[in-house]
Protein backbone atom coordinates (compact mmCIF):
# COMPACT_ATOMS: atom_id res chain seq x y z
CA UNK A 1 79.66 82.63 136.12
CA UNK A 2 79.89 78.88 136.45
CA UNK A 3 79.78 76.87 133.21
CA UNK A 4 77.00 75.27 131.94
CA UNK A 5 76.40 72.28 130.68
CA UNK A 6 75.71 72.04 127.10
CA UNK A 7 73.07 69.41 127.13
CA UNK A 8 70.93 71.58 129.41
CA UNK A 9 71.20 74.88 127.47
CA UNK A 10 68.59 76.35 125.14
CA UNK A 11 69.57 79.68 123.30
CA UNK A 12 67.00 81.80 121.32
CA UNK A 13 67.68 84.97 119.16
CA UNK A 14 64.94 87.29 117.17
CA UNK A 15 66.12 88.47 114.03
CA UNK A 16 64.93 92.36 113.80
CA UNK A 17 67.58 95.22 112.91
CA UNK A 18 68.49 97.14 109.44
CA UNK A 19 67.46 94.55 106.99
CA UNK A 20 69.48 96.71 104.04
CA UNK A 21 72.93 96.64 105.71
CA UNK A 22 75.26 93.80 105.02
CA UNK A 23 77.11 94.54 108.26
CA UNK A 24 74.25 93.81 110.16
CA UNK A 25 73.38 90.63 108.47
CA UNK A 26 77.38 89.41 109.05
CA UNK A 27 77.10 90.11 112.88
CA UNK A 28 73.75 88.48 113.25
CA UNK A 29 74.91 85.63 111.49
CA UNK A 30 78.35 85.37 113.77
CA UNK A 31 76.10 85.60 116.98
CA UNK A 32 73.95 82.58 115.37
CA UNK A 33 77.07 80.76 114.41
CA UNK A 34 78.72 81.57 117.83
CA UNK A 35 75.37 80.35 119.94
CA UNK A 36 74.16 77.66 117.35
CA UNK A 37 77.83 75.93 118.34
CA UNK A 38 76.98 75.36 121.92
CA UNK A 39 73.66 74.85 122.39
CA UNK A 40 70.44 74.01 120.93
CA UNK A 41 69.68 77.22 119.29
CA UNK A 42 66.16 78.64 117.72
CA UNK A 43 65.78 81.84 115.29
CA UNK A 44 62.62 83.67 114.68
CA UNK A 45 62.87 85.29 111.20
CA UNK A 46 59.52 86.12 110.98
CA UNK A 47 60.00 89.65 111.05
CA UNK A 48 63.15 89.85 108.56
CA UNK A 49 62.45 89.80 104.80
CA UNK A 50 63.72 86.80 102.78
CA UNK A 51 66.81 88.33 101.38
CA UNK A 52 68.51 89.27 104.72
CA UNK A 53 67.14 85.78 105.91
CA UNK A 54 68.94 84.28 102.58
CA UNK A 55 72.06 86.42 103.42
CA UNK A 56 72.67 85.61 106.89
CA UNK A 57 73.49 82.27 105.42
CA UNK A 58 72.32 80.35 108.69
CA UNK A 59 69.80 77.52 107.26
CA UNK A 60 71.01 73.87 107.52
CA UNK A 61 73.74 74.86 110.30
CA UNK A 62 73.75 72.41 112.85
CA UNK A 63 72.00 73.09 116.09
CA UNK A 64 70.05 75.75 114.74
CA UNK A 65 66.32 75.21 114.15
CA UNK A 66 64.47 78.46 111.87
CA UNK A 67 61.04 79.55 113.14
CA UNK A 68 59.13 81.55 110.13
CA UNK A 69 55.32 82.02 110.34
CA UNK A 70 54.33 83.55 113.99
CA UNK A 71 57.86 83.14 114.74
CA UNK A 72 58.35 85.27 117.62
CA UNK A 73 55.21 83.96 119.35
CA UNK A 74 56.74 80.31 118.27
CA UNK A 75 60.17 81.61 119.77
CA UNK A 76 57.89 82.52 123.34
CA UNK A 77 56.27 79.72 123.53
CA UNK A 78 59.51 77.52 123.04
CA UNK A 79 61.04 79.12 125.89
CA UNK A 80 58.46 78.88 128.51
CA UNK A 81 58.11 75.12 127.39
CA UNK A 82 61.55 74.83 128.10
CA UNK A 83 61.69 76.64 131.49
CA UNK A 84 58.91 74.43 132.73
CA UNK A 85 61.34 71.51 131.45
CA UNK A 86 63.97 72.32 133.43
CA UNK A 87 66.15 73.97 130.43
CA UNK A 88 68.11 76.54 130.80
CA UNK A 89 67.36 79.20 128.63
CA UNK A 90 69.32 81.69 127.16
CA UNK A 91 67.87 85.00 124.77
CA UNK A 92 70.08 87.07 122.75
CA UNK A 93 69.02 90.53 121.74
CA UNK A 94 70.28 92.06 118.59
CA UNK A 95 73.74 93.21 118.67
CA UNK A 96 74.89 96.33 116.85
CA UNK A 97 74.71 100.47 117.38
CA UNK A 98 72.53 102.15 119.65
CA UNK A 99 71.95 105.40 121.09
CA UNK A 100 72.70 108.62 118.78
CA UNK A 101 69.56 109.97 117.79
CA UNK A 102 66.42 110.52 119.71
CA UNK A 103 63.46 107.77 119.01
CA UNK A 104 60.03 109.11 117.59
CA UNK A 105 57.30 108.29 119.96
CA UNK A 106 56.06 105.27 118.77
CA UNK A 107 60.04 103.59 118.39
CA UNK A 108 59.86 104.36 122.50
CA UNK A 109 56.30 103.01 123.09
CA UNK A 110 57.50 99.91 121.50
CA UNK A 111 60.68 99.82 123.48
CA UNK A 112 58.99 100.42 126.45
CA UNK A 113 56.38 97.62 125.57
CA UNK A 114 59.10 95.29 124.44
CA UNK A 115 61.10 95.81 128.02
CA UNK A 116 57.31 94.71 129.97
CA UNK A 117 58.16 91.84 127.25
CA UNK A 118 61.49 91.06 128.67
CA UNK A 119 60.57 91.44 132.19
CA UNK A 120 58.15 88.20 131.97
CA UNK A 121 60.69 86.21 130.28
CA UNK A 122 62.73 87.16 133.09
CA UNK A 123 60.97 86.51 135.89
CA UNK A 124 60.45 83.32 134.48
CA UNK A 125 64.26 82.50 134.63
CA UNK A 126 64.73 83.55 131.25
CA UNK A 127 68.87 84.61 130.83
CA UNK A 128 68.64 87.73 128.76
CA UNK A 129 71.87 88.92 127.09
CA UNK A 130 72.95 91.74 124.85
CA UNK A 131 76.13 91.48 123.05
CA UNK A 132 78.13 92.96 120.33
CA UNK A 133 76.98 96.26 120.83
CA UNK A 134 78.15 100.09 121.01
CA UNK A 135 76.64 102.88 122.45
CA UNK A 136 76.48 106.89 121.13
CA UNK A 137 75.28 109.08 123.75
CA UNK A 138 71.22 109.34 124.49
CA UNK A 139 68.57 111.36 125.33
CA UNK A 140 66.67 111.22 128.45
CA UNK A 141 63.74 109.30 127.80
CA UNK A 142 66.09 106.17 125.08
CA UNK A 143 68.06 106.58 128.46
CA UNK A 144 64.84 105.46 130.51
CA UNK A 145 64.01 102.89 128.50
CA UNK A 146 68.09 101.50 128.17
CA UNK A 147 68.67 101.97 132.09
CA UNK A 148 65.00 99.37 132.76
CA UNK A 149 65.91 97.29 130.01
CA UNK A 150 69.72 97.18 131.21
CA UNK A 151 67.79 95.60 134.84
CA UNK A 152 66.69 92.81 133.28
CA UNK A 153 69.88 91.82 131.32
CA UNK A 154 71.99 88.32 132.55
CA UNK A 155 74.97 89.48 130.50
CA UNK A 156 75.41 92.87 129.48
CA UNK A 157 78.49 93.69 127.09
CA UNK A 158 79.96 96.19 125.29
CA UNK A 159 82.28 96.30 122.11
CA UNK A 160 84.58 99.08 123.35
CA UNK A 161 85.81 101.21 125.70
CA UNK A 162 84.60 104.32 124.90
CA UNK A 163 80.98 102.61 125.09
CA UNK A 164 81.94 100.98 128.32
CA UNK A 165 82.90 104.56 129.85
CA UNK A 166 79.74 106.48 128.89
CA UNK A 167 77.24 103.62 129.60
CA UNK A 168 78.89 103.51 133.54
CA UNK A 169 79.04 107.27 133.27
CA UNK A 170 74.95 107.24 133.10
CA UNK A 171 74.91 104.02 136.02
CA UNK A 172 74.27 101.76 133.32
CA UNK A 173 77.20 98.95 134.25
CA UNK A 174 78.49 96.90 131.92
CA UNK A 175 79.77 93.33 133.06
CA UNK A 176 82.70 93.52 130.48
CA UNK A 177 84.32 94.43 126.90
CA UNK A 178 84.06 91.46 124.40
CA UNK A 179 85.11 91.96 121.02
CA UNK A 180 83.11 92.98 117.84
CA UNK A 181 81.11 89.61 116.61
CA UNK A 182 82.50 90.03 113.66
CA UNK A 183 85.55 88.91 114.90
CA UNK A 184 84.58 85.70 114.91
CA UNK A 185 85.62 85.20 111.11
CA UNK A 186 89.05 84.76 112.51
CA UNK A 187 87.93 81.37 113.27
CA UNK A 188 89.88 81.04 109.68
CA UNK A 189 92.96 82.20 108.76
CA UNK A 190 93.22 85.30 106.44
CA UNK A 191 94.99 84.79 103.07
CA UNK A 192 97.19 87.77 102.33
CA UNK A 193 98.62 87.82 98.55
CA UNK A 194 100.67 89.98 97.00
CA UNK A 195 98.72 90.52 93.67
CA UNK A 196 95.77 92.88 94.99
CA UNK A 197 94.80 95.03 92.00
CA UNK A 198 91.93 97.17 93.44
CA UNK A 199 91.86 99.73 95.81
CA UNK A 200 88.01 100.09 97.96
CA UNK A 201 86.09 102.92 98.89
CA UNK A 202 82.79 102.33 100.84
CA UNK A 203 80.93 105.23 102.40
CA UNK A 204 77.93 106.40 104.26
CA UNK A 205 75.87 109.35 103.52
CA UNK A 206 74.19 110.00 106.92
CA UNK A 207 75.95 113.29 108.14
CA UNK A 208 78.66 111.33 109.78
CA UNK A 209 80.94 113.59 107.39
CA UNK A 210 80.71 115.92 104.73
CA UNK A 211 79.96 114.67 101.21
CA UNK A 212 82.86 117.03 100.23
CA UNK A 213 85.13 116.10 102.51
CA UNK A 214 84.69 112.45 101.54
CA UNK A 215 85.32 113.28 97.79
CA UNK A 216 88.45 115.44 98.93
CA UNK A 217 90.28 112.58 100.56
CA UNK A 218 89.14 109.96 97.93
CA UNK A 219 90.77 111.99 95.31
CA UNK A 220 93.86 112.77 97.35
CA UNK A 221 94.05 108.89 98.00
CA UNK A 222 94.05 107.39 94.70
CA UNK A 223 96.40 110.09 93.61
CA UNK A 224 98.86 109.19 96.08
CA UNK A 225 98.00 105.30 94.81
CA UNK A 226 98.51 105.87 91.45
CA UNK A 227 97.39 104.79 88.11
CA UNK A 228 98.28 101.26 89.05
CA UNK A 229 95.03 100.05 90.48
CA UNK A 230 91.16 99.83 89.80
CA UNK A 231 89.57 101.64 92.04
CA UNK A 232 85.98 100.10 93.40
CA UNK A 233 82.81 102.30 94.63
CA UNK A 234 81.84 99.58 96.98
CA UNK A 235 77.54 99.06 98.06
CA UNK A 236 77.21 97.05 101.07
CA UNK A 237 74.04 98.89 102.20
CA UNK A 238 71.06 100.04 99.93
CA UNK A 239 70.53 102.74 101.42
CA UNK A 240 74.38 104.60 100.64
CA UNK A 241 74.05 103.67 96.71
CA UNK A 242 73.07 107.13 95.38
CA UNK A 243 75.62 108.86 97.33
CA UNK A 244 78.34 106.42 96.12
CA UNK A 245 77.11 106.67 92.56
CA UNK A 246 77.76 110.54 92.82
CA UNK A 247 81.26 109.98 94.45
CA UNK A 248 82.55 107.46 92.03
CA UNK A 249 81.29 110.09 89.08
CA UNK A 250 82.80 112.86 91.04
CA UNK A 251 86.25 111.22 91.03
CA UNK A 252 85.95 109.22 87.57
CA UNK A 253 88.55 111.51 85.91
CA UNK A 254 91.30 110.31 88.95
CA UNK A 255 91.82 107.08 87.61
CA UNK A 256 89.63 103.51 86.74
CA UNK A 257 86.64 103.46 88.38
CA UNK A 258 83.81 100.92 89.08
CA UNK A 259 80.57 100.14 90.64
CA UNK A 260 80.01 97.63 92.38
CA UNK A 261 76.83 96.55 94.34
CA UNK A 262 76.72 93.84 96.89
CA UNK A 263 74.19 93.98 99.59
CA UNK A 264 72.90 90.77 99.90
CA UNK A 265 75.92 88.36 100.24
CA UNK A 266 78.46 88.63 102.65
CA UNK A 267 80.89 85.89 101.21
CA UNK A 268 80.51 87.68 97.66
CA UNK A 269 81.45 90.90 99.04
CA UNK A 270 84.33 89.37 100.76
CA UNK A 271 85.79 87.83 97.92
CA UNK A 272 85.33 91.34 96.16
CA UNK A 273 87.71 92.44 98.90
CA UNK A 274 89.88 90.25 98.66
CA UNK A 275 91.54 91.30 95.05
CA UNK A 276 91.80 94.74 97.29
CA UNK A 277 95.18 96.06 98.00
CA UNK A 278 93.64 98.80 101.00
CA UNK A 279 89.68 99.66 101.91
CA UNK A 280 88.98 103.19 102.56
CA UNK A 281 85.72 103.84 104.49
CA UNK A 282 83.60 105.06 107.55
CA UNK A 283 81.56 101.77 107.71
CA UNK A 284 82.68 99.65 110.60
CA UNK A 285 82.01 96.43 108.72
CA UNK A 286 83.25 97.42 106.03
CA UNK A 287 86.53 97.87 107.46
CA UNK A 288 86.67 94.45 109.67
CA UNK A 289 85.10 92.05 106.41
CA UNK A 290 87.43 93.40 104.47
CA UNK A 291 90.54 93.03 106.74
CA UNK A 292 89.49 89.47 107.40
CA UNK A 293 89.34 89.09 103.71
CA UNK A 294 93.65 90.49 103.58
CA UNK A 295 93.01 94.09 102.61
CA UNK A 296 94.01 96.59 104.45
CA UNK A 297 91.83 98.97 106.38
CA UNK A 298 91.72 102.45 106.87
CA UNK A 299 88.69 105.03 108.54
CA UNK A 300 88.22 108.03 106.70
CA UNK A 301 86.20 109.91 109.48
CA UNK A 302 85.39 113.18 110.63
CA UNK A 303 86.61 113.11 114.14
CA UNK A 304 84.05 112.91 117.08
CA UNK A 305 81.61 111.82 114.43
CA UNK A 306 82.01 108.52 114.23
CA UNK A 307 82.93 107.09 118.00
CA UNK A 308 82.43 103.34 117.45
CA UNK A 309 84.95 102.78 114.50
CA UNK A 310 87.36 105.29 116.77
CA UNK A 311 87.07 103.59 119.90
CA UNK A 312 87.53 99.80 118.26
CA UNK A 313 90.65 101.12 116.35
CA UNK A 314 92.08 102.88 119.47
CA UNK A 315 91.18 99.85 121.47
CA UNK A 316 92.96 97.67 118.93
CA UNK A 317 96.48 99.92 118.79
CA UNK A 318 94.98 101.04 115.29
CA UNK A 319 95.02 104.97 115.97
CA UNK A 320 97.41 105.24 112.91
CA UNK A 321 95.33 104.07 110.45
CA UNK A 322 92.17 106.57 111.54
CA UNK A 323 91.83 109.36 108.99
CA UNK A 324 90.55 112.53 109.60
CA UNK A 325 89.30 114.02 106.87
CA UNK A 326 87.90 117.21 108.23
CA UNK A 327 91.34 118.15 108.81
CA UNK A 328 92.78 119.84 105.98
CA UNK A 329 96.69 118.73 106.12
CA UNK A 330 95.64 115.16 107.28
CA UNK A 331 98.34 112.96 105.49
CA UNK A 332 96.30 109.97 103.75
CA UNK A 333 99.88 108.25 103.14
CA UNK A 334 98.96 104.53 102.89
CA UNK A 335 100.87 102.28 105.98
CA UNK A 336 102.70 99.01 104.46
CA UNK A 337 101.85 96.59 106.85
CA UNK A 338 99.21 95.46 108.67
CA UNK A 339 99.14 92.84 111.79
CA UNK A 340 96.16 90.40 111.28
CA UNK A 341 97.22 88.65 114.08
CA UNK A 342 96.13 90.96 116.29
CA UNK A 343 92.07 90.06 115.08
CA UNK A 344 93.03 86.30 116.11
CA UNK A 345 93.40 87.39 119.30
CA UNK A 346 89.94 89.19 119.57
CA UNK A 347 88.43 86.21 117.95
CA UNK A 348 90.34 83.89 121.00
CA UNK A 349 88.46 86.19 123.40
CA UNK A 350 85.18 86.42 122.15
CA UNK A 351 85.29 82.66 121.76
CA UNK A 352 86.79 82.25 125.61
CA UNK A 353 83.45 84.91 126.22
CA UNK A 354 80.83 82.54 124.68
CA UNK A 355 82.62 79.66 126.43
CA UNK A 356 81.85 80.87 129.88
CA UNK A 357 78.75 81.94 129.04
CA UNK A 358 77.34 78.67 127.20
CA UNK A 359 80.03 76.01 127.46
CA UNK A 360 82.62 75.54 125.22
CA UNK A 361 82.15 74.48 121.45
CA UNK A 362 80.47 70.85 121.31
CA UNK A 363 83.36 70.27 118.13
């Protein structure tokens, strides 16, 4: 893939994915940050509410021009205006999980009518990319509509192996591995202190594990911890609040508990991380925010369950600090040090990634 020249590159991105999860908004806003810093870039919004708009934190960056009402027939038109210019133009689907459960019918109409979509903004020399995304395993007709859509892609890549290995497994190829998007915080330097008070818990309630098995190993943890810290019931998505409200009242009588609730702003949550000593949790982002923020991170999974946080920490020599709490004698010891250095280095290659693709930084 030759480089481009910066001057003659056009990016576009549609912003459409779980507006009540903070993870997403961080990774949306990397890929903006990431694109905005090469080339001309243009965001519909028009279909996410104000909040997750507000908490991607993307107005007034440089480059990067907002498109509200009728945005993603503004974001259309803008591209096929700059095709006929001469522009080279680039469109960046949303990045995060896919695959897992099987689509109701109308999800896979609009797929399917979203791919004819595609296909015209191909054929009219449109560079389509996906990045930043995992895959669980899918059904036959999510794999119909991934195989077409995977056709039409320019750049096609996946955020770990295990992804990488089922998607070729189903002739779905992937042109490489680049690193989580939210490794692109590493852009700064973490601050590790010693005086980290707080210990973090941060959970989903989706089946990935048992609700009892997640109280089991938060008790065991903050008993091994000790009395020493206050220990925070962490919200970064809406939709896990009741089941964390039921955890942190489950395991109130283990120590100092709070609640705290931040959904909506990603550098709030981080510094609520950073006065963290460890994270304990089965959300990805979760894990990775917080680590950038100098805590360290460990998955509490059930194993098999959750593939995309055990592929990234296999994939970055992290296997120790998976948890698997559906095993009974698991030892939930904490481990004393942690190598950020090792997340510089996936920020240098998702960087080198974007370079090739767009040009390198214009600062």
């Amino acid at each position: 893939m030759s480089e481009p020249s910066t001057s003659a590159v056009v990016a576009f991105l549609s912003i459409k994915t779980q507006f009540d999860n903070l993870g997403d908004a961080l990774i949306n806003r990397e890929l903006c940050r990431l694109v905005a810093d090469r080339a001309e870039t243009y965001v519909d919004f028009s279909r996410a509410p104000q909040a997750f708009r507000r908490s991607m934190q993307v107005e007034g960056y440089r480059n990067l021009s907002i498109l509200q009402r009728w945005g993603f027939v503004r974001l259309l038109l803008k591209m096929l205006s700059m095709r006929l210019s001469g522009r080279r133009c680039y469109f960046f689907l949303n990045p995060g999980g896919l695959g897992g459960k099987r689509k109701p019918l109308k999800s896979l109409a609009s797929a399917l009518a979203y791919n004819v979509v595609l296909g015209l903004l191909a054929a009219c020399g449109v560079r389509i990319c996906q990045t930043g995304i995992s895959y669980d395993a899918m059904g036959a007709p999510e794999r119909f509509v991934a195989s077409w859509r995977r056709r039409l892609l320019y750049s096609f890549t996946v955020r770990d192996h295990l992804s990488a290995a089922y998607l070729n497994s189903i002739g779905m190829s992937v042109d490489e591995i680049v690193p989580d998007l939210s490794f692109s915080l590493y852009r700064q330097d973490v601050s590790v202190t010693d005086t980290r008070p707080a210990i973090a818990f941060s959970f989903r309630f989706d089946g990935k594990s048992h609700d009892q098995q997640i109280e089991r190993a938060v008790r065991r943890v903050m008993k091994h911890q000790g009395p020493g810290y206050d220990y925070l019931f962490v919200i970064q998505v809406a939709r896990d609040k009741a089941g964390m409200i039921r955890l942190q009242k489950a395991c109130a009588g283990e120590g100092r508990t709070r609640l705290v609730f931040c959904c909506h702003d990603i550098d709030e949550l981080s510094q609520c991380y950073a006065g963290c000593a460890g994270i304990y949790s089965n959300r990805l982002h979760a894990l990775l925010l917080a680590a950038h923020a100098g805590t360290s991170p460990y998955g509490l999974v059930s194993r098999g369950r959750q593939p995309k946080i055990e592929s990234l920490f296999n994939d970055l020599g992290m296997a120790d600090r998976l948890y698997f709490i559906d095993e009974p004698h698991v030892d939930l010891s904490p481990i004393p040090s942690f190598d950020y250095h090792r997340f510089s280095i996936e920020n240098q290659i998702l960087q080198s990634y974007f370079n090739k693709l767009l040009g390198p930084r214009s600062c």
